[in-house]
Protein backbone atom coordinates (compact mmCIF):
# COMPACT_ATOMS: atom_id res chain seq x y z
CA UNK A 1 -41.36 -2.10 59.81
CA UNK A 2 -43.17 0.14 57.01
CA UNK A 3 -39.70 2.27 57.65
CA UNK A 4 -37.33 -0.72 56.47
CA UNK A 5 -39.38 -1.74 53.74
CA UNK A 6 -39.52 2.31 52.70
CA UNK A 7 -35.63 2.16 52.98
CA UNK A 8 -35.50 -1.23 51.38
CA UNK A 9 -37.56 0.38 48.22
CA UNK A 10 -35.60 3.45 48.47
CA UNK A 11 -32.49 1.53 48.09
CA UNK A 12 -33.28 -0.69 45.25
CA UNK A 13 -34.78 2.43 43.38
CA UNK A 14 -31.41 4.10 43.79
CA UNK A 15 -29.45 0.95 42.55
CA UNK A 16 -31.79 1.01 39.87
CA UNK A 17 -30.82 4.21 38.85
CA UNK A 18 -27.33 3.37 39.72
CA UNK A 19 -27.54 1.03 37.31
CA UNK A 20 -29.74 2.78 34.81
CA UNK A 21 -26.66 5.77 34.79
CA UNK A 22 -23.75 3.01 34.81
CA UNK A 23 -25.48 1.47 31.56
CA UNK A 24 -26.14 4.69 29.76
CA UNK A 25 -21.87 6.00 30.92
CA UNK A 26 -21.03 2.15 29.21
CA UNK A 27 -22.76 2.77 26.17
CA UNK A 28 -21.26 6.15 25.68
CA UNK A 29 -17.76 5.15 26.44
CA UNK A 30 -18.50 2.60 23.41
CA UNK A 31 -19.54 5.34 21.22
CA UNK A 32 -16.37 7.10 21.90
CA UNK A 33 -13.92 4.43 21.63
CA UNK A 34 -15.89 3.50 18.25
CA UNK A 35 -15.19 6.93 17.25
CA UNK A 36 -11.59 7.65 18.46
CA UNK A 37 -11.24 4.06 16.61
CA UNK A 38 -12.65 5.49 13.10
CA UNK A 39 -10.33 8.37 13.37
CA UNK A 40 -7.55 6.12 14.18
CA UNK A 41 -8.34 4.24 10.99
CA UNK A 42 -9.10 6.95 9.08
CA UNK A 43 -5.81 8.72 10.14
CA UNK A 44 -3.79 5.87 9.36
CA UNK A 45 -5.19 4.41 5.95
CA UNK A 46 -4.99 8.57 5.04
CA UNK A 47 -0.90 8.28 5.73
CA UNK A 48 -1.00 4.96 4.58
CA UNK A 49 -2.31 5.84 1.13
CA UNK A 50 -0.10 9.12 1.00
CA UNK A 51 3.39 6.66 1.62
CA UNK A 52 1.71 4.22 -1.16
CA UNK A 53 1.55 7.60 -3.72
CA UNK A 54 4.82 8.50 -3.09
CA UNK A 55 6.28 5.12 -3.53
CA UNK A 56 4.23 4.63 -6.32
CA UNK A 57 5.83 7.75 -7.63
CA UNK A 58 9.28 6.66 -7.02
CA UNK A 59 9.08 3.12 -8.81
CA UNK A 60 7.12 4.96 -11.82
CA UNK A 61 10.23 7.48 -12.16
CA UNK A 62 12.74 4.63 -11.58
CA UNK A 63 10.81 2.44 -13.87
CA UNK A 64 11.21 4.80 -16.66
CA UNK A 65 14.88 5.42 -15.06
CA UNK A 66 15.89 1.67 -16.08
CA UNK A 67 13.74 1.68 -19.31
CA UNK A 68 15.70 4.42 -20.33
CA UNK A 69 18.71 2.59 -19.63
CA UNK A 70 18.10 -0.23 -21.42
CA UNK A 71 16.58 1.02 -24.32
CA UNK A 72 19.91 2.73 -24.52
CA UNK A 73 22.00 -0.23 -24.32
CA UNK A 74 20.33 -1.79 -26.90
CA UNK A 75 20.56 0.54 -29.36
CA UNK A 76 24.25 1.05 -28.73
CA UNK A 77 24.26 -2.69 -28.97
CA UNK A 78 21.88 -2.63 -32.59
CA UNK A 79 24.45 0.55 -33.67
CA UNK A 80 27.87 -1.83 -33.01
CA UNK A 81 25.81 -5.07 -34.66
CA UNK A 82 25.22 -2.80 -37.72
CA UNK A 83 28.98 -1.66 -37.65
CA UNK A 84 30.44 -4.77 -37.57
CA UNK A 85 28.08 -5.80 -40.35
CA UNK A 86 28.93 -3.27 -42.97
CA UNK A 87 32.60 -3.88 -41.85
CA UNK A 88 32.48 -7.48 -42.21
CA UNK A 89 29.18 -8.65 -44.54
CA UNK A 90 31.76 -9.44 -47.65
CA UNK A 91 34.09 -11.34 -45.29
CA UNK A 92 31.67 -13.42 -43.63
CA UNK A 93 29.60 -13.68 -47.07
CA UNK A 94 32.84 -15.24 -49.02
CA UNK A 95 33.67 -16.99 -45.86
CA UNK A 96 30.02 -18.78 -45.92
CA UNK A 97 30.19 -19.30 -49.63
CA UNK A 98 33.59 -20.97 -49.09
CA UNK A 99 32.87 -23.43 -46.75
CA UNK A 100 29.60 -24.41 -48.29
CA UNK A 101 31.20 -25.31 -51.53
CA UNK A 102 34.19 -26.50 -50.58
């Protein structure tokens, strides 16, 4: 009897420690995964913020592309406003002072 009792202790020692060695392997696997998570973040907010330069890089230059662009049209469109008005101020002025008097 004091055999099976021995064997009984035995046993639930060794689940203990079973189970003592299972817990410590589960909390280790968590500090891993926590880890390989982190440098999964890390990794991809690091590419993330390298695509978000570049774009950022590309709109600027197109940005001043378009502003370029513009601000050209406009003064071709000031330079053909002024033309016409040194080509045309008499003729519209007699023109205005005609119709307003009759």
């Amino acid at each position: 009897m004091k055999d099976m009792i021995k064997q009984i202790v035995e046993a639930d020692a060794e689940a203990k420690a079973f189970d003592e060695e299972n817990q410590k392997s589960k909390e280790a696997l968590a500090k891993e995964i926590d880890a390989q998570a982190k440098v999964i973040y890390d990794s991809y907010m690091s590419k993330a913020d390298e695509t978000i330069e570049r774009q950022s890089a590309y709109i600027d230059k197109d940005i001043r592309h378009q502003w370029q662009d513009t601000r050209q049209k406009h003064k071709s469109v000031l330079i053909k406003l002024k033309s016409d008005f040194e080509a045309n101020a008499d003729k519209w002025s007699d023109e205005i002072a005609k119709r307003t008097i009759g």
